[in-house]
PDB file of N, CA and C in Angstrom:
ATOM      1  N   UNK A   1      13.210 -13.313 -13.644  1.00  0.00           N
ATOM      2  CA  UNK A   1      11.968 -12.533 -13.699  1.00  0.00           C
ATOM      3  C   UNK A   1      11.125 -12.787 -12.444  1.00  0.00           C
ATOM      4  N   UNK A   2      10.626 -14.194 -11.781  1.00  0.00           N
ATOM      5  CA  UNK A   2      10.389 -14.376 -10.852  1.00  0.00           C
ATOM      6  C   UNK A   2      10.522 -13.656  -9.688  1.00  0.00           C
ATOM      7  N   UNK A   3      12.477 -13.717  -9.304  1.00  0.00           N
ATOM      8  CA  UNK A   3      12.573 -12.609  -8.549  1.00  0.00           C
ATOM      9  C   UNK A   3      11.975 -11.403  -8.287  1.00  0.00           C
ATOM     10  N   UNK A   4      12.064 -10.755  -9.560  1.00  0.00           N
ATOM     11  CA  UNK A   4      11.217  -9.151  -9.473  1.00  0.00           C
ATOM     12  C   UNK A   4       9.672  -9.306  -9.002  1.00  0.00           C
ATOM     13  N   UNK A   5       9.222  -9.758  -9.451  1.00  0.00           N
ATOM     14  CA  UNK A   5       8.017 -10.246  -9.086  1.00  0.00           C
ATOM     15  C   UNK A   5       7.718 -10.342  -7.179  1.00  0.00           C
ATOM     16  N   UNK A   6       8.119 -11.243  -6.922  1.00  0.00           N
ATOM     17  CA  UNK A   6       8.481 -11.735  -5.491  1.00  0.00           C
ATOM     18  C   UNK A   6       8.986  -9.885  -4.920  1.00  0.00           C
ATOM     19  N   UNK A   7      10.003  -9.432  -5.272  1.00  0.00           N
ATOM     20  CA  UNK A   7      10.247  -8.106  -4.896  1.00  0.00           C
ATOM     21  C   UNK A   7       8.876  -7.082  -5.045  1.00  0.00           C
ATOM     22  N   UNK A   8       8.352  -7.437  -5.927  1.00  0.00           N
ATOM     23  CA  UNK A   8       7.535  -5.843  -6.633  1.00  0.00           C
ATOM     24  C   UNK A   8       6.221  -5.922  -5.398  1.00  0.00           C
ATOM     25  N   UNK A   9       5.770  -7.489  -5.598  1.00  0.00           N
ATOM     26  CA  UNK A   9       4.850  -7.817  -4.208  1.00  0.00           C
ATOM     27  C   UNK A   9       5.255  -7.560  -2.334  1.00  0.00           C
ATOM     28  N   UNK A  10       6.098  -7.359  -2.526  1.00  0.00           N
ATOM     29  CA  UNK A  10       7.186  -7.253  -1.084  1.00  0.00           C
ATOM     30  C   UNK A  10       7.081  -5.327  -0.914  1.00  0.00           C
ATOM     31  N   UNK A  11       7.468  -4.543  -2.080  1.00  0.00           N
ATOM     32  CA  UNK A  11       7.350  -3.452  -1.982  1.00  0.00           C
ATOM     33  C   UNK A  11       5.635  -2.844  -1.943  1.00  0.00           C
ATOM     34  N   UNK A  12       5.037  -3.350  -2.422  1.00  0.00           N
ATOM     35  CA  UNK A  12       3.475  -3.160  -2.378  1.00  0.00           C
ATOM     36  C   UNK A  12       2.845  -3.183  -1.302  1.00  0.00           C
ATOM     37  N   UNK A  13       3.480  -4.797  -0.559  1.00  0.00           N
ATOM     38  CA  UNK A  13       2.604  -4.863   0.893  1.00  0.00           C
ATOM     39  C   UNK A  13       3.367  -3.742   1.416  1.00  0.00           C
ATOM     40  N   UNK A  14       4.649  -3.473   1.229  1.00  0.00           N
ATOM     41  CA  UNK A  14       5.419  -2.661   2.599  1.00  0.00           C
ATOM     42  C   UNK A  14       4.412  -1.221   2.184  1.00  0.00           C
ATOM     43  N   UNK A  15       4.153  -0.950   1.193  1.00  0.00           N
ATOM     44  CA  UNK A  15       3.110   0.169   0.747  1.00  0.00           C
ATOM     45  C   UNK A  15       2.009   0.181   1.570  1.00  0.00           C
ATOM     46  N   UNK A  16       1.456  -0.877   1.576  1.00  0.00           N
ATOM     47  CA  UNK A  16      -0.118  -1.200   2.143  1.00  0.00           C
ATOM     48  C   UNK A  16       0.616  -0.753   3.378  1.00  0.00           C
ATOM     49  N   UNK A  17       1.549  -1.573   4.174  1.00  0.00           N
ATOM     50  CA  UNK A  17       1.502  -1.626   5.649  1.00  0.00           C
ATOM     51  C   UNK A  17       1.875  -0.382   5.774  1.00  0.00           C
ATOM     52  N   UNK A  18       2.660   0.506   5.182  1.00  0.00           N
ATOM     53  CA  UNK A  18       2.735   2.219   5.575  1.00  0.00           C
ATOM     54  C   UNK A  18       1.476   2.631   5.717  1.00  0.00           C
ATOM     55  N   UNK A  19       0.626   2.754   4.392  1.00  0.00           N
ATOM     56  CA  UNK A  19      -0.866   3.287   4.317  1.00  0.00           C
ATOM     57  C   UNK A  19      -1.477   2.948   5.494  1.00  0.00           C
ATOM     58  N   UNK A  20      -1.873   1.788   5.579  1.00  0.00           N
ATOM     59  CA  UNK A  20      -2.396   1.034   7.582  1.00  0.00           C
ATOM     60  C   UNK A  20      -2.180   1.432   8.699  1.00  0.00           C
ATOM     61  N   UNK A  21      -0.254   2.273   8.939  1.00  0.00           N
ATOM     62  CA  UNK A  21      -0.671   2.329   9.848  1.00  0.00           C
ATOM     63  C   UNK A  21      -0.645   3.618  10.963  1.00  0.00           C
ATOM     64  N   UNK A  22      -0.616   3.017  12.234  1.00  0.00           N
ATOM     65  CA  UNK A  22      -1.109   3.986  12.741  1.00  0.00           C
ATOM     66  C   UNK A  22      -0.409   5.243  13.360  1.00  0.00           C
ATOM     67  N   UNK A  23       0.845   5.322  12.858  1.00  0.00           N
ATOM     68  CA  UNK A  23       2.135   6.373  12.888  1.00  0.00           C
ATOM     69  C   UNK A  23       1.731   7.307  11.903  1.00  0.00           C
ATOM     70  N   UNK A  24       0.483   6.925  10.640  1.00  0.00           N
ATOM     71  CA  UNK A  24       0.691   8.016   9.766  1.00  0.00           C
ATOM     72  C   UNK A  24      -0.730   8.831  10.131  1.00  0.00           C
ATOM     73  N   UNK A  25      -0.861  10.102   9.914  1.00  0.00           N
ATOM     74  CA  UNK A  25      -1.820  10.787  10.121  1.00  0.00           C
ATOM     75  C   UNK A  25      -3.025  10.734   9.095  1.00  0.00           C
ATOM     76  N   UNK A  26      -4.131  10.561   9.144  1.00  0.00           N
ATOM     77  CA  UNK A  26      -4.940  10.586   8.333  1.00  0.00           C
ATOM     78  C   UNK A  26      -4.398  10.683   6.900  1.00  0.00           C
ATOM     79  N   UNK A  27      -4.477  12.547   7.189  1.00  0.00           N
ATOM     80  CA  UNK A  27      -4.238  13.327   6.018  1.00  0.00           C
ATOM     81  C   UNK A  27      -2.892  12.740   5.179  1.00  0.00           C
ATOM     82  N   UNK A  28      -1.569  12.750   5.965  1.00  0.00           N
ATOM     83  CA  UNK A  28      -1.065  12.036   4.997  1.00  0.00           C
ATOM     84  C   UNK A  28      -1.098  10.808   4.186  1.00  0.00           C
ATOM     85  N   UNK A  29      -1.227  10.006   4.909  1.00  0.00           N
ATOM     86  CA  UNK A  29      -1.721   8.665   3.997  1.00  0.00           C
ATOM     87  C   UNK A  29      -2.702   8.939   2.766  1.00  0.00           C
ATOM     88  N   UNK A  30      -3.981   9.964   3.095  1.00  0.00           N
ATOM     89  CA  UNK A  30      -4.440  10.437   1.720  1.00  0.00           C
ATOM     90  C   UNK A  30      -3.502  11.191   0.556  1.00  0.00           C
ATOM     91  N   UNK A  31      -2.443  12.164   1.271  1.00  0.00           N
ATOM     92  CA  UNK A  31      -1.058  12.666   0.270  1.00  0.00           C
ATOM     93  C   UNK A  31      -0.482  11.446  -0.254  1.00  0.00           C
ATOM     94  N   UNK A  32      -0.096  11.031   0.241  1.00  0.00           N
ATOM     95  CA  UNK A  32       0.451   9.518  -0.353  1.00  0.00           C
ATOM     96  C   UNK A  32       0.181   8.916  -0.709  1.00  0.00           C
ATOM     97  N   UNK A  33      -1.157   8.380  -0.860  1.00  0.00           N
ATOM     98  CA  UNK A  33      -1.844   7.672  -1.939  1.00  0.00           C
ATOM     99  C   UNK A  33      -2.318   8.365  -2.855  1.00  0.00           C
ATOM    100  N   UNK A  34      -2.158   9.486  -3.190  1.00  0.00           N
ATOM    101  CA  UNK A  34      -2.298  10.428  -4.355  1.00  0.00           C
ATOM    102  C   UNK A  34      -1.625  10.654  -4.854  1.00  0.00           C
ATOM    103  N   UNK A  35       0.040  10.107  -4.434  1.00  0.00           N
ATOM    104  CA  UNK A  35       1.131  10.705  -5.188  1.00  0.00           C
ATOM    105  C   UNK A  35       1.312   8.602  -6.090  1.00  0.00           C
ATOM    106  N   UNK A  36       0.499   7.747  -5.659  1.00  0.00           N
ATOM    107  CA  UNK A  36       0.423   6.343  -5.797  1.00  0.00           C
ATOM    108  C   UNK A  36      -0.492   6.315  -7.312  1.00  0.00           C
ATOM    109  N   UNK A  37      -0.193   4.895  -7.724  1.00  0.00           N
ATOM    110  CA  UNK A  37      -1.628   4.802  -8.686  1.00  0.00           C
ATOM    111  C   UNK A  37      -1.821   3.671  -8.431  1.00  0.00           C
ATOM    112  N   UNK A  38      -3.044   3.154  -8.373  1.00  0.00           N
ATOM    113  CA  UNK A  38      -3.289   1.556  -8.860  1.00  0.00           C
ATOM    114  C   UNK A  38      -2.935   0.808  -9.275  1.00  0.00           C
ATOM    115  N   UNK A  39      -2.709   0.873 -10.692  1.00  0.00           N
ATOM    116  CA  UNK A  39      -1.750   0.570 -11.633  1.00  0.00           C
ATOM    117  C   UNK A  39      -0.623   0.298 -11.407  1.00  0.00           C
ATOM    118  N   UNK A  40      -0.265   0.676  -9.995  1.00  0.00           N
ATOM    119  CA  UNK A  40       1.180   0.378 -10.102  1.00  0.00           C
ATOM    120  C   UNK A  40       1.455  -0.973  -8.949  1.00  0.00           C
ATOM    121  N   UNK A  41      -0.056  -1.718  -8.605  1.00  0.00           N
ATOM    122  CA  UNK A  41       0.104  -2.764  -7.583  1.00  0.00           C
ATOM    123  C   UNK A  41      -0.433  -3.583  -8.651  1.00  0.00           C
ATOM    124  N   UNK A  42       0.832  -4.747  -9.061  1.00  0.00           N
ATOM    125  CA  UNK A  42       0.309  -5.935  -9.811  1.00  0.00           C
ATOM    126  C   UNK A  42      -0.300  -6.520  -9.361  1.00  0.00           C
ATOM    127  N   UNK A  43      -0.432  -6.804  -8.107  1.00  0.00           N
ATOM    128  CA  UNK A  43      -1.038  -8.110  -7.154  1.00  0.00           C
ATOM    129  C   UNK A  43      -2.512  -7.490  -7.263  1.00  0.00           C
ATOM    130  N   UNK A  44      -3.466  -8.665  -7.513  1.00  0.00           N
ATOM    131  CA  UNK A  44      -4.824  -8.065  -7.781  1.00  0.00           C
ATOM    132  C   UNK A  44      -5.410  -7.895  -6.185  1.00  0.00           C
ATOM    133  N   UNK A  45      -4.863  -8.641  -5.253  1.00  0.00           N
ATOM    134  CA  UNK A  45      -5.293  -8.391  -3.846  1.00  0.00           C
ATOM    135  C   UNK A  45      -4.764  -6.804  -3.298  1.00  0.00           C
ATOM    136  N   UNK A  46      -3.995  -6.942  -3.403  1.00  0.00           N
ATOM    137  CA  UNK A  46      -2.911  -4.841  -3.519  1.00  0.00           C
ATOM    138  C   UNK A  46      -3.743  -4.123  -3.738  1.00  0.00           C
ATOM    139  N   UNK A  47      -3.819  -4.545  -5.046  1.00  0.00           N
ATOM    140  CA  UNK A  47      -4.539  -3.184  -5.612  1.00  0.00           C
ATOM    141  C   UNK A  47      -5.742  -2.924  -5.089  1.00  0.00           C
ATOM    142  N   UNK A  48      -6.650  -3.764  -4.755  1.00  0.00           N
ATOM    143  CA  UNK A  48      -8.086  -3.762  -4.492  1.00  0.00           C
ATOM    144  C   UNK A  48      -8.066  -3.447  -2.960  1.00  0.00           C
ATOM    145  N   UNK A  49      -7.226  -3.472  -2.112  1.00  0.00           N
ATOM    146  CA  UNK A  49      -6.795  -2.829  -1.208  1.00  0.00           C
ATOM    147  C   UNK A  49      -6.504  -1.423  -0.766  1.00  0.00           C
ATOM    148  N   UNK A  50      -5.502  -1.265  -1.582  1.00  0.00           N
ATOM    149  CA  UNK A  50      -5.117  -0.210  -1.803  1.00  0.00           C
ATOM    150  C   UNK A  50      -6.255   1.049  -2.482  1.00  0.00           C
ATOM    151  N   UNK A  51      -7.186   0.551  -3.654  1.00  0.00           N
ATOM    152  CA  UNK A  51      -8.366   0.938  -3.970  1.00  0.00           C
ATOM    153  C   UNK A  51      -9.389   1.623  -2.554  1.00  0.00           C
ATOM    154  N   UNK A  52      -9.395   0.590  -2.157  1.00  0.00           N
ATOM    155  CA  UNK A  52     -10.287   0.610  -0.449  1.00  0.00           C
ATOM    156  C   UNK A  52      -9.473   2.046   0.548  1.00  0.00           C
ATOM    157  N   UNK A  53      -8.512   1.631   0.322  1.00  0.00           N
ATOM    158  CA  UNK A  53      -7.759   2.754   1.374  1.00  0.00           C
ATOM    159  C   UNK A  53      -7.691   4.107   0.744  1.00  0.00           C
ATOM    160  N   UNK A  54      -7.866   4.382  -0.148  1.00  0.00           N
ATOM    161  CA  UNK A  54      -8.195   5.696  -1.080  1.00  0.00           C
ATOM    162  C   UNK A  54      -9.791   5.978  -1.034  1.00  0.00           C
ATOM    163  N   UNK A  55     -10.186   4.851  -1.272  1.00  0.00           N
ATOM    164  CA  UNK A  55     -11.771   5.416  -1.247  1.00  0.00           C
ATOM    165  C   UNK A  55     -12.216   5.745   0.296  1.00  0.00           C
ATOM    166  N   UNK A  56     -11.639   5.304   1.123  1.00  0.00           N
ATOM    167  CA  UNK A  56     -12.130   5.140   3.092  1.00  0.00           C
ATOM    168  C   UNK A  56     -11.610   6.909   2.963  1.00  0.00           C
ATOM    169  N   UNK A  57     -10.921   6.887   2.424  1.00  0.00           N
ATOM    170  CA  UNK A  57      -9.999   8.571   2.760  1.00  0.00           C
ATOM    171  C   UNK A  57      -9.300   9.154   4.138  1.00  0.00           C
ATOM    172  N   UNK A  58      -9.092   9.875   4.677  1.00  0.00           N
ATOM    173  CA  UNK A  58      -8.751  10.451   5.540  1.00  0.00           C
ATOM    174  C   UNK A  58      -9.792  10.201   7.190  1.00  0.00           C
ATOM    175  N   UNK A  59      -9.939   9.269   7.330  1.00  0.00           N
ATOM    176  CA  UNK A  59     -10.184   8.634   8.726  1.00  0.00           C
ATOM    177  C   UNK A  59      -8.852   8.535   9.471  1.00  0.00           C
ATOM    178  N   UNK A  60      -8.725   8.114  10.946  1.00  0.00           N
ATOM    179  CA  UNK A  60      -7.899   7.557  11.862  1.00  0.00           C
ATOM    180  C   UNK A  60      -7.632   5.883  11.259  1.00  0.00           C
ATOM    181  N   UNK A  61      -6.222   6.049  12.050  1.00  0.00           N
ATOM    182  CA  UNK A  61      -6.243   3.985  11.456  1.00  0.00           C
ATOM    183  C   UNK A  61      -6.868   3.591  11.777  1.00  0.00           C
ATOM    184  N   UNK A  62      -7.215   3.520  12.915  1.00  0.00           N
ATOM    185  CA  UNK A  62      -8.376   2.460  13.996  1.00  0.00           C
ATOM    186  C   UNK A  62      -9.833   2.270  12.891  1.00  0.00           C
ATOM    187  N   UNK A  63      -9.873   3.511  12.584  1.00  0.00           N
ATOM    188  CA  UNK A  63     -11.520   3.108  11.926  1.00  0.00           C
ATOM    189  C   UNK A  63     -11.134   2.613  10.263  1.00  0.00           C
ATOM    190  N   UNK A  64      -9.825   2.740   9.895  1.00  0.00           N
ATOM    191  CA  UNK A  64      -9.488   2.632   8.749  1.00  0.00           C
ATOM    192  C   UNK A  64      -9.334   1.065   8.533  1.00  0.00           C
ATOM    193  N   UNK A  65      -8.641   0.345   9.711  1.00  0.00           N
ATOM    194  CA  UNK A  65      -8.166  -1.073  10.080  1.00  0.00           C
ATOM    195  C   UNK A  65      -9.407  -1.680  10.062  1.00  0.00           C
ATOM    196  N   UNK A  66     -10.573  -1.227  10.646  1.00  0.00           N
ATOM    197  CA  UNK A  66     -12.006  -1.579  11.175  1.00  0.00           C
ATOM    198  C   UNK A  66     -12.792  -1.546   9.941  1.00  0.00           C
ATOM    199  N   UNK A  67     -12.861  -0.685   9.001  1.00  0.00           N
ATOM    200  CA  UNK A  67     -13.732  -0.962   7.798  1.00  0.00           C
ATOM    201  C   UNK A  67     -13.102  -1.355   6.838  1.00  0.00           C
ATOM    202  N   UNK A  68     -11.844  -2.201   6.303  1.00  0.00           N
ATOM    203  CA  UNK A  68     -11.261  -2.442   5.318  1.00  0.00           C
ATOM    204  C   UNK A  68     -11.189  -3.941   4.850  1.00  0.00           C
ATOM    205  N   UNK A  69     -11.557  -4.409   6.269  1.00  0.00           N
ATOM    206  CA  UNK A  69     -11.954  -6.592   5.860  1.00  0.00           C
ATOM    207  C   UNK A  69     -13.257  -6.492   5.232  1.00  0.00           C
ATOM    208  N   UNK A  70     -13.849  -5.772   5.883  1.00  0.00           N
ATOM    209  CA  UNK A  70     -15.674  -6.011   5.336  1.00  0.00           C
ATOM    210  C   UNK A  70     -15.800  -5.548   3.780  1.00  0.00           C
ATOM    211  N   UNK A  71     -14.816  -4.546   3.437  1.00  0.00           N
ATOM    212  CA  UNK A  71     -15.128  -3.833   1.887  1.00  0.00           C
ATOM    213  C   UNK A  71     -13.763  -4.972   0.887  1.00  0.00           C
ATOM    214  N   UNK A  72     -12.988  -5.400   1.422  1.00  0.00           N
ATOM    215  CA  UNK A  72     -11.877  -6.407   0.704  1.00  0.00           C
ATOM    216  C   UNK A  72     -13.017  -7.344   0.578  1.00  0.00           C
ATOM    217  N   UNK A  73     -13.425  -7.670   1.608  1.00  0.00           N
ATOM    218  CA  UNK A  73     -13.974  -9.387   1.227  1.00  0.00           C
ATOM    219  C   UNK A  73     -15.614  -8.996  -0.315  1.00  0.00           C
ATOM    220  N   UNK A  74     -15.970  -7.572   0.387  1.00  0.00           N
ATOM    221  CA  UNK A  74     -16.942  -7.272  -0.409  1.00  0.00           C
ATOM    222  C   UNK A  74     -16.800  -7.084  -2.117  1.00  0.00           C
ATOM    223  N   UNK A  75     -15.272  -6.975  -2.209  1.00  0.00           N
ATOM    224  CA  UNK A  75     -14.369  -7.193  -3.725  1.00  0.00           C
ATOM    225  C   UNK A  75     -14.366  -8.196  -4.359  1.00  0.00           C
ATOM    226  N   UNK A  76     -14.172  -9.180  -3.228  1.00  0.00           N
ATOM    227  CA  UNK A  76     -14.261 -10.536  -4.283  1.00  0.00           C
ATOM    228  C   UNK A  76     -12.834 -11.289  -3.397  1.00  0.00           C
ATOM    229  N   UNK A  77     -12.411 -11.344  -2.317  1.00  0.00           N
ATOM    230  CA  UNK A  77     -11.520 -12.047  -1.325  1.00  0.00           C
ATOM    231  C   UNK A  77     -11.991 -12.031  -0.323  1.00  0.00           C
ATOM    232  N   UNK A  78     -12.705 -13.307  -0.178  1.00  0.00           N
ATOM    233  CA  UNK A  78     -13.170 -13.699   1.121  1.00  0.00           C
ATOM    234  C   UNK A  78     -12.092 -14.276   2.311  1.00  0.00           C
ATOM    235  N   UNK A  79     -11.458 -14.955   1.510  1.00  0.00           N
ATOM    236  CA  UNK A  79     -10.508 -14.989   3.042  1.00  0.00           C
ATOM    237  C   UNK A  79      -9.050 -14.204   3.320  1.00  0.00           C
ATOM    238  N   UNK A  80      -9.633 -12.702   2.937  1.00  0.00           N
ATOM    239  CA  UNK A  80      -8.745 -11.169   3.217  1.00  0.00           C
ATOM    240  C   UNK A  80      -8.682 -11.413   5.034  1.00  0.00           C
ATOM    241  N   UNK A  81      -7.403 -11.696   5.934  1.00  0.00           N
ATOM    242  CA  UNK A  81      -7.455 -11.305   7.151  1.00  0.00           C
ATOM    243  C   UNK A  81      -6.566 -10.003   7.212  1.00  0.00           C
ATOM    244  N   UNK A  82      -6.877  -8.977   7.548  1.00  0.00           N
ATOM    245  CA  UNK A  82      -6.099  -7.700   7.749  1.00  0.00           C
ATOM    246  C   UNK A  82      -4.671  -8.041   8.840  1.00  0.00           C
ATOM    247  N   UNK A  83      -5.063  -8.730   9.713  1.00  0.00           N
ATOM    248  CA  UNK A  83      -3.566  -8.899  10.770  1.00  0.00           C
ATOM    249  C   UNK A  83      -2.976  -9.429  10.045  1.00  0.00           C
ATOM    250  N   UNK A  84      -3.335 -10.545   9.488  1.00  0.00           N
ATOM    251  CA  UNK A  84      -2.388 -11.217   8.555  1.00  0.00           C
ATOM    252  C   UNK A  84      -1.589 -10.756   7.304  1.00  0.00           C
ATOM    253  N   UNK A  85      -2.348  -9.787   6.696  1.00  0.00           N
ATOM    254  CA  UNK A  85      -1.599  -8.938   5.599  1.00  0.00           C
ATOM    255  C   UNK A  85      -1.084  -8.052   6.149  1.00  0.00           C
ATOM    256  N   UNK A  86      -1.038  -7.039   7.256  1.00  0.00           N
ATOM    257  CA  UNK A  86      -0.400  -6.419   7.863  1.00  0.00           C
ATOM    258  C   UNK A  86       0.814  -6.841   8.791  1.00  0.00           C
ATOM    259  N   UNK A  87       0.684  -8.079   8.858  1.00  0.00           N
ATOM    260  CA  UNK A  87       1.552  -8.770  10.133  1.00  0.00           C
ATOM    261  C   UNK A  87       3.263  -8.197   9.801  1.00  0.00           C
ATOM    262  N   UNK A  88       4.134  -7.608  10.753  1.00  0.00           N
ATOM    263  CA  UNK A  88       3.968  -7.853  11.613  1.00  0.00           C
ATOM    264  C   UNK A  88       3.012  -6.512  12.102  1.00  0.00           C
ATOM    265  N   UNK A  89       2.075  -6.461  13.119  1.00  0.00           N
ATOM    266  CA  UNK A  89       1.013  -5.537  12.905  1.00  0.00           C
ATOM    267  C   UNK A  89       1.656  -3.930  13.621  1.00  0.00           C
ATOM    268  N   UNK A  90       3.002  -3.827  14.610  1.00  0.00           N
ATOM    269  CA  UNK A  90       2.930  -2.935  14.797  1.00  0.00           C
ATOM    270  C   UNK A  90       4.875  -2.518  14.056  1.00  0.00           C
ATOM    271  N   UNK A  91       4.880  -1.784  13.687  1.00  0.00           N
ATOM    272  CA  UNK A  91       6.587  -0.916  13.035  1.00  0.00           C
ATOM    273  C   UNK A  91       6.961  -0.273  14.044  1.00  0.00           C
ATOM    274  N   UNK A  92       8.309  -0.810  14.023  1.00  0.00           N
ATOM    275  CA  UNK A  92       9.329   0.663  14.801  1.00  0.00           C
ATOM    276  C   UNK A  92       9.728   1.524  13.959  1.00  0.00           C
ATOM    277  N   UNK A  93      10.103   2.737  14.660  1.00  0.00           N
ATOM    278  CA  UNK A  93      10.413   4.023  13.563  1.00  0.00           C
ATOM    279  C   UNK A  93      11.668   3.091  12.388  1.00  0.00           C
ATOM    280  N   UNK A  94      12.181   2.672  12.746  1.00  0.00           N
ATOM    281  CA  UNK A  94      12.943   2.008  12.126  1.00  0.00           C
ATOM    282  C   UNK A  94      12.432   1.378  10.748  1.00  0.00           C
ATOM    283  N   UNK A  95      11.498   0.555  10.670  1.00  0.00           N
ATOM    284  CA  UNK A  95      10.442  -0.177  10.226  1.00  0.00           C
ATOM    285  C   UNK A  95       9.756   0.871   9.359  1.00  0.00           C
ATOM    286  N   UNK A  96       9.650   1.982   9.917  1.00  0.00           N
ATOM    287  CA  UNK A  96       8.538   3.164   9.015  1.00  0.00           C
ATOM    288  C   UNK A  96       9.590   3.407   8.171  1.00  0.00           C
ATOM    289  N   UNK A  97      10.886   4.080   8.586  1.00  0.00           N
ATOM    290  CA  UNK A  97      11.462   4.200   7.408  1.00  0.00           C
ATOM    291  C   UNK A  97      11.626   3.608   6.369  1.00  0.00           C
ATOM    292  N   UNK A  98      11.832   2.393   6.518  1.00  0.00           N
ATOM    293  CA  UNK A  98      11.984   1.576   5.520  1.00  0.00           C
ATOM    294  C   UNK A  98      10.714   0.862   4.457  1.00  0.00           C
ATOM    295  N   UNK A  99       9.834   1.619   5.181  1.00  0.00           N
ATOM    296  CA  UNK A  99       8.049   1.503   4.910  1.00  0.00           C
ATOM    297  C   UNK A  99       8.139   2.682   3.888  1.00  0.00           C
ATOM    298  N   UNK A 100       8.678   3.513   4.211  1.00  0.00           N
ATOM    299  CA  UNK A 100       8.445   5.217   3.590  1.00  0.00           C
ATOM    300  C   UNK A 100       9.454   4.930   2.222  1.00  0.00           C
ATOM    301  N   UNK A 101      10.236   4.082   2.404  1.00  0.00           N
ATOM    302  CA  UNK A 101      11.331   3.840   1.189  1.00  0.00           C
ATOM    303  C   UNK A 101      10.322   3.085   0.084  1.00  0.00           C
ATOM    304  N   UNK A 102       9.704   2.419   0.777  1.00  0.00           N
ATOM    305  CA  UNK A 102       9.296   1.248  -0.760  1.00  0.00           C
ATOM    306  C   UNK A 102       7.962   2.478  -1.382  1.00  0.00           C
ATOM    307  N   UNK A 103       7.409   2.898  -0.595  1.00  0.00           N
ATOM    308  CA  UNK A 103       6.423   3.808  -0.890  1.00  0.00           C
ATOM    309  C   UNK A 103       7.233   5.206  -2.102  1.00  0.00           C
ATOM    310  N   UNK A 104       8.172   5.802  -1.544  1.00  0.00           N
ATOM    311  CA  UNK A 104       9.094   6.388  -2.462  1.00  0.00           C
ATOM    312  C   UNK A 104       9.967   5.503  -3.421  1.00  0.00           C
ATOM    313  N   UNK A 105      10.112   4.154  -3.643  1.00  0.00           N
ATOM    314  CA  UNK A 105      10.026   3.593  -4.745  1.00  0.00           C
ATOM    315  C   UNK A 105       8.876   3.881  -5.532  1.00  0.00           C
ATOM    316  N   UNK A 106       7.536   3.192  -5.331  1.00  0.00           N
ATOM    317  CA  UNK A 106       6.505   3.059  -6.166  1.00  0.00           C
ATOM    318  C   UNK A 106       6.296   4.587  -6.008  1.00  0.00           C
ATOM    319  N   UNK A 107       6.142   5.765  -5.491  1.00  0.00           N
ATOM    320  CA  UNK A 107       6.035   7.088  -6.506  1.00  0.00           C
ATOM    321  C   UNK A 107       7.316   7.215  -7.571  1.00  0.00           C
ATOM    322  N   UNK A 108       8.696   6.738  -7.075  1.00  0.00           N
ATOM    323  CA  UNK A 108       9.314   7.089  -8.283  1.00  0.00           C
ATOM    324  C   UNK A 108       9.129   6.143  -9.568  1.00  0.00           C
ATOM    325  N   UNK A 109       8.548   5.221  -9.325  1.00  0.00           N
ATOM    326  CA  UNK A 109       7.719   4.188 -10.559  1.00  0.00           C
ATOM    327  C   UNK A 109       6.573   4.858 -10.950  1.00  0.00           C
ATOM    328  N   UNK A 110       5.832   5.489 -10.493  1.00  0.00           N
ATOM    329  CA  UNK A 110       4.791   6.013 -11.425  1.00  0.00           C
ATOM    330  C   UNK A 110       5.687   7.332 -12.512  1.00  0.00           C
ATOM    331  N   UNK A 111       6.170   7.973 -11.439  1.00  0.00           N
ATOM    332  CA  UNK A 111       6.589   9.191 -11.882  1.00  0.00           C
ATOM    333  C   UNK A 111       8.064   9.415 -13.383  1.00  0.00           C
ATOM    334  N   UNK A 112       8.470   8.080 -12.705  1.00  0.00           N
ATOM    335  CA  UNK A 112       9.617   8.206 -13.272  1.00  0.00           C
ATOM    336  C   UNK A 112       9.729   7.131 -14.860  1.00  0.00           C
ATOM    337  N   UNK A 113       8.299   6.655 -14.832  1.00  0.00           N
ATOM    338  CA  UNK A 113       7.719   5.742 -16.277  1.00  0.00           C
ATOM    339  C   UNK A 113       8.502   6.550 -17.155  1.00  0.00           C
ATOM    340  N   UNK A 114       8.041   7.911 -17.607  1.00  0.00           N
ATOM    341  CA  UNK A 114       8.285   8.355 -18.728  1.00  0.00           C
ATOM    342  C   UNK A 114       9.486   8.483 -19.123  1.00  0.00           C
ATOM    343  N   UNK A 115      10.591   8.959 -17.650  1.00  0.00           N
ATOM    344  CA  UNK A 115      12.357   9.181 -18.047  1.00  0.00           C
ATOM    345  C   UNK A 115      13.060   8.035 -18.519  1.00  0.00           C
ATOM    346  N   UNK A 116      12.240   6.629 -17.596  1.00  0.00           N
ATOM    347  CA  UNK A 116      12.939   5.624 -17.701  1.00  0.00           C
ATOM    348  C   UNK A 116      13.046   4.920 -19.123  1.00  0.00           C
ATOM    349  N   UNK A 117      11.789   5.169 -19.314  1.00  0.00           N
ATOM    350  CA  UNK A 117      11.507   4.595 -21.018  1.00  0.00           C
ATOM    351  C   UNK A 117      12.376   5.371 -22.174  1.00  0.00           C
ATOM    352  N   UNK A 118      13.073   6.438 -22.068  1.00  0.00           N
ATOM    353  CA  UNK A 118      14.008   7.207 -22.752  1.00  0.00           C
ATOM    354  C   UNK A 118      15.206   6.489 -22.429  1.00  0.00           C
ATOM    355  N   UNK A 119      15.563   6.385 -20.991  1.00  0.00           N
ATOM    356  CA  UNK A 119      17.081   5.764 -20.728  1.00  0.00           C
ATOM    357  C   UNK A 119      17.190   4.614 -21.514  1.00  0.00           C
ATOM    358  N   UNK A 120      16.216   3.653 -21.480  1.00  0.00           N
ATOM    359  CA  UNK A 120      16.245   2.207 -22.223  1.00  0.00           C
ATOM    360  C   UNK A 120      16.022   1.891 -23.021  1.00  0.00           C
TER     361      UNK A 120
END
């Protein structure tokens, strides 16, 4: 069980670090966190993150990277460093893809709750 755990947090940040960065266009990162839920980042630091990056909306990264320590720490995590949760801070296309995969995991986890609970 552990394992999954350790995984589910691994797919979340790779979530966050898609949302962050600066390969994605505003607008999409707002598509994509709309196709996301909350709910679906166990980690209470994730989520409250991830919260932040939905509410900032459709800005550039730069200003997105720039207002997101001050409103994390304003949550209740004071020692939130953004390089550090983002590290490593910049992706190769390579890297995005595999950014865009965990992100199309967690939509097919929201989406796919209801089929899965029939299969099992």
């Amino acid at each position: 069980m552990a394992g999954g755990m350790v995984e589910q947090e691994e797919l979340e940040r790779k979530t966050l670090r898609l949302l962050c960065s600066v390969l994605l266009k505003p607008v999409t990162r707002v598509e994509l966190a709309g196709l996301l839920d909350a709910e679906l980042f166990t980690e209470a630091l994730h989520r409250t993150v991830f919260e932040e990056i939905t509410a900032i909306g459709a800005v550039p990264s730069a200003k997105l990277r720039e207002l997101l320590p001050a409103r994390i720490t304003n949550r209740g995590f004071p020692d939130f460093d953004l390089k550090e949760f983002l590290a490593p801070e910049l992706a190769s296309e390579a890297e995005i893809e595999k950014l865009f995969e965990s992100v199309l995991k967690m939509i097919e986890m929201r989406h796919g709750e209801a089929e899965s609970a029939v299969e099992n």
